[in-house]
PDB file of N, CA and C in Angstrom:
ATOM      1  N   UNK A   1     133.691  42.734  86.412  1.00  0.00           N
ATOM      2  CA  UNK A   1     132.779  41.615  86.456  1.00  0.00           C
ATOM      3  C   UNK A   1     133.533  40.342  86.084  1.00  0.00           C
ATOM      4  N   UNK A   2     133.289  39.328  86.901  1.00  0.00           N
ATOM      5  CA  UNK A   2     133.806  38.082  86.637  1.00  0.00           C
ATOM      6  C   UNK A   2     133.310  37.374  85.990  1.00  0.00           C
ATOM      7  N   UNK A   3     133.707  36.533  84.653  1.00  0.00           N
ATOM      8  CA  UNK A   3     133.106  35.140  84.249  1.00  0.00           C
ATOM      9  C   UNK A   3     132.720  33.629  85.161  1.00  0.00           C
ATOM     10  N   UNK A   4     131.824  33.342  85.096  1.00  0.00           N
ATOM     11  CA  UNK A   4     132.029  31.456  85.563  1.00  0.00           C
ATOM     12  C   UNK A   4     131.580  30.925  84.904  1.00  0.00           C
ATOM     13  N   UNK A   5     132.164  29.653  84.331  1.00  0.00           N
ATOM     14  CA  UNK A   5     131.422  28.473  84.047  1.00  0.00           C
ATOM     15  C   UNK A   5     131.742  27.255  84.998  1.00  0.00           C
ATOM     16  N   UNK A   6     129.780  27.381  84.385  1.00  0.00           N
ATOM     17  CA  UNK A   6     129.306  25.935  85.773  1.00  0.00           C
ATOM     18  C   UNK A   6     129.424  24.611  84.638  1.00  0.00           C
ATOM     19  N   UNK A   7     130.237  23.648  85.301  1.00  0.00           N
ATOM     20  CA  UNK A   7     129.877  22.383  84.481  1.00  0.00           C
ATOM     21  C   UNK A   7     129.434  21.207  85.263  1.00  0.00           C
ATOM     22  N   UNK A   8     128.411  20.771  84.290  1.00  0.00           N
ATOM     23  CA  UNK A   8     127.129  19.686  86.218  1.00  0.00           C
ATOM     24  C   UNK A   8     127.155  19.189  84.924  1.00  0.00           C
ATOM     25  N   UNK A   9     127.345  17.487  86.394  1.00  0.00           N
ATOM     26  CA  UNK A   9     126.714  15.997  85.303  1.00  0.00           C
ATOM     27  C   UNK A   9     126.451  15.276  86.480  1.00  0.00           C
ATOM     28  N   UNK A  10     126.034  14.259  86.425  1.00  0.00           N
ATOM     29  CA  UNK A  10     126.065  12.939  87.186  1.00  0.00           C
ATOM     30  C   UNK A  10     127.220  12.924  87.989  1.00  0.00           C
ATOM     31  N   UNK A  11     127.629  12.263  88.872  1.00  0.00           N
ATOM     32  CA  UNK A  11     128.712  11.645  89.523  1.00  0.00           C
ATOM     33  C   UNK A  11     129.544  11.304  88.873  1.00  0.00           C
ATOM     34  N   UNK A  12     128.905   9.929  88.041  1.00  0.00           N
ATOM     35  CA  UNK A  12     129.896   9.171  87.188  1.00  0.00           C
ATOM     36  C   UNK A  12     131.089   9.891  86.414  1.00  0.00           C
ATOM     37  N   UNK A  13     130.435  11.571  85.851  1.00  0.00           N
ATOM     38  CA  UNK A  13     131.075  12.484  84.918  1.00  0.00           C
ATOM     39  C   UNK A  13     131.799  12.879  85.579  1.00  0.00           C
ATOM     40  N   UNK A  14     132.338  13.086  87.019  1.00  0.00           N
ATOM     41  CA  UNK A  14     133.081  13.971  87.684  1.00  0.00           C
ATOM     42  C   UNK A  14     134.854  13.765  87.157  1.00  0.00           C
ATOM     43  N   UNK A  15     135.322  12.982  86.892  1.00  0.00           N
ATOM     44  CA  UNK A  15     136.802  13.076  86.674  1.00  0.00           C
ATOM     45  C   UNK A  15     136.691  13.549  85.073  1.00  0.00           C
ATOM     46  N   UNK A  16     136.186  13.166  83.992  1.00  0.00           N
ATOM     47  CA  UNK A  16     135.818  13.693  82.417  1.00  0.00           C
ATOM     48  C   UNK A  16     135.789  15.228  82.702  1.00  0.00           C
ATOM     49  N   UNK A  17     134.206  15.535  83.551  1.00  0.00           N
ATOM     50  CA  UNK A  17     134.622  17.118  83.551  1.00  0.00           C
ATOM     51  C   UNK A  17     135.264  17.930  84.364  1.00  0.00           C
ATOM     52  N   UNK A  18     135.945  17.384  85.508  1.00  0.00           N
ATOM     53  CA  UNK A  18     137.166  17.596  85.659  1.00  0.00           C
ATOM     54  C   UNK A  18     138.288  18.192  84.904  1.00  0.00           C
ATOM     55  N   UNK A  19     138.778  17.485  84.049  1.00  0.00           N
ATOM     56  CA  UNK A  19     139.768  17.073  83.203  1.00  0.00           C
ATOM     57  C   UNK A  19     139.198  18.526  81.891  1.00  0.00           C
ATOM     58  N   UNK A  20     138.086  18.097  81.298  1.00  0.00           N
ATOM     59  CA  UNK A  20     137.633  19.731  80.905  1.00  0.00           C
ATOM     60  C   UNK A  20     137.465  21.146  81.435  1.00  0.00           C
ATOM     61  N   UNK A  21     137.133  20.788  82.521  1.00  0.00           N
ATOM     62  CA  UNK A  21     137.074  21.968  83.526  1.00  0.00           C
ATOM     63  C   UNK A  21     138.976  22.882  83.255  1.00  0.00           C
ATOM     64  N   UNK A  22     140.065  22.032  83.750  1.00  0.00           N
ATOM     65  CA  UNK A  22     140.924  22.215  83.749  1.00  0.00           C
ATOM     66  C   UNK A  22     141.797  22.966  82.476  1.00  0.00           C
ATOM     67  N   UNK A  23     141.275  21.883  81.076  1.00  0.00           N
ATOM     68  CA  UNK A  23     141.583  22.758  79.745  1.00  0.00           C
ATOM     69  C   UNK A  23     140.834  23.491  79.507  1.00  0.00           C
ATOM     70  N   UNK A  24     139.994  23.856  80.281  1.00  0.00           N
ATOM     71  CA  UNK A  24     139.101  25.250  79.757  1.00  0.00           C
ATOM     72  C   UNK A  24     139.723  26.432  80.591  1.00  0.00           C
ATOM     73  N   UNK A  25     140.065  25.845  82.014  1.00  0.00           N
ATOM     74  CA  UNK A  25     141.002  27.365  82.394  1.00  0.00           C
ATOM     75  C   UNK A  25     142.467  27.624  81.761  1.00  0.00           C
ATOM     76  N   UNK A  26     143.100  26.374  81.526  1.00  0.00           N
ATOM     77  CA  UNK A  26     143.709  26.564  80.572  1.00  0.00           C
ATOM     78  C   UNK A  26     144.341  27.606  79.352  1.00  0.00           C
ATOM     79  N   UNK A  27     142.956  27.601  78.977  1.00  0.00           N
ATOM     80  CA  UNK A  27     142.573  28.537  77.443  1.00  0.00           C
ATOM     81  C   UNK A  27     141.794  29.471  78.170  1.00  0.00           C
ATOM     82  N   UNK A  28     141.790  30.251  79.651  1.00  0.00           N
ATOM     83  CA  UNK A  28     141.508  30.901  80.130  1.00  0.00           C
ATOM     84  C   UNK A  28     140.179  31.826  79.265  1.00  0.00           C
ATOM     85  N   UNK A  29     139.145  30.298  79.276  1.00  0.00           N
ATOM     86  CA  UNK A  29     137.764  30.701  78.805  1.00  0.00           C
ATOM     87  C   UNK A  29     136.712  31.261  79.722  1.00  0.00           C
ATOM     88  N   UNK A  30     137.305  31.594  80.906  1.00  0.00           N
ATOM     89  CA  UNK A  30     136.320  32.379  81.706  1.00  0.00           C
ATOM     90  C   UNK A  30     137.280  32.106  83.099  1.00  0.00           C
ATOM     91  N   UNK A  31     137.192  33.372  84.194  1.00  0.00           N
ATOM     92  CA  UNK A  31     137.556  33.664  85.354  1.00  0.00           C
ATOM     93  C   UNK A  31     137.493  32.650  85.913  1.00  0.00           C
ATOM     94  N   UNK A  32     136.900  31.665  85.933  1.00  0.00           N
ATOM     95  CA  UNK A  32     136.373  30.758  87.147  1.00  0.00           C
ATOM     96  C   UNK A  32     135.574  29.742  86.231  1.00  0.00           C
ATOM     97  N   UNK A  33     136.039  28.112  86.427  1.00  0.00           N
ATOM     98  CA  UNK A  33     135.456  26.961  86.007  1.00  0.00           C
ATOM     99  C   UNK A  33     135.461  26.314  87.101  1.00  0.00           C
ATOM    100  N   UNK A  34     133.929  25.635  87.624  1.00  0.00           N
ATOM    101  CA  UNK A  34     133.572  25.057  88.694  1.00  0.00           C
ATOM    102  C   UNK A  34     132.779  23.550  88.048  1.00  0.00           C
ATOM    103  N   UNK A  35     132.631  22.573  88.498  1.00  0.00           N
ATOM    104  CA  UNK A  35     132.309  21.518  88.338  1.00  0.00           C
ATOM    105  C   UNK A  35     131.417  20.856  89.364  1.00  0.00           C
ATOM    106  N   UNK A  36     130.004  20.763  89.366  1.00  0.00           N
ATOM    107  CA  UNK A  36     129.372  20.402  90.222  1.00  0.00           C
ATOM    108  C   UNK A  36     128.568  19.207  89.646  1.00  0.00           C
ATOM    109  N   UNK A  37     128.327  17.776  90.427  1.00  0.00           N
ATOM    110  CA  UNK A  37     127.793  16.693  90.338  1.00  0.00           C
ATOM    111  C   UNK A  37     126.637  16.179  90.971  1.00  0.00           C
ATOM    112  N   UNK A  38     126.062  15.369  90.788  1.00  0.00           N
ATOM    113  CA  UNK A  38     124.975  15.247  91.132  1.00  0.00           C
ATOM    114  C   UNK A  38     124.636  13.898  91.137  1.00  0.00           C
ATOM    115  N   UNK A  39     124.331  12.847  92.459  1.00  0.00           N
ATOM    116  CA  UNK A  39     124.150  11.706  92.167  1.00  0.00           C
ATOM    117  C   UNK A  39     122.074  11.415  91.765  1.00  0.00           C
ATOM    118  N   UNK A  40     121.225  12.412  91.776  1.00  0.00           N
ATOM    119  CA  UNK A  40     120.134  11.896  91.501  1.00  0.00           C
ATOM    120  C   UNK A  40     119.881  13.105  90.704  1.00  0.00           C
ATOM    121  N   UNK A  41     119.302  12.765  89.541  1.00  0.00           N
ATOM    122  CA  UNK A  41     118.321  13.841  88.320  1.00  0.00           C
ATOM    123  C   UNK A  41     117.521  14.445  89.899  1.00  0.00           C
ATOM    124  N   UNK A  42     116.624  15.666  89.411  1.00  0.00           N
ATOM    125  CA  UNK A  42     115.554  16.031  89.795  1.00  0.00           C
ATOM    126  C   UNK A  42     114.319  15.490  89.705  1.00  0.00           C
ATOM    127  N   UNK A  43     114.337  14.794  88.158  1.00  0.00           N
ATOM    128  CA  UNK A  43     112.981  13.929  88.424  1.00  0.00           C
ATOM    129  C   UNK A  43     113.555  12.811  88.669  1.00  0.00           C
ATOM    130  N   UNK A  44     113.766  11.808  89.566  1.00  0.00           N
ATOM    131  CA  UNK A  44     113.887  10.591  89.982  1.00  0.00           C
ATOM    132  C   UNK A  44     114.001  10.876  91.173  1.00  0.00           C
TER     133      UNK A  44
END
């Protein structure tokens, strides 16, 4: 069984969690770190 972590923010966040995304595989804290963004909330 594989690990993932999902990391979601805004747009604006995309290079920050990026950049975490990266030291988290790093420290090989799970199989798979993905980073997904989002330019509108759900409620708006």
């Amino acid at each position: 069984m594989a690990d993932t972590l999902l990391l979601v923010g805004r747009a604006h966040t995309r290079e920050v969690a990026q950049r975490h995304a990266a030291r988290l595989r790093d420290r090989d804290v799970a199989d798979e770190v993905v980073v997904e963004t989002y330019e509108r909330g759900p409620s708006e």
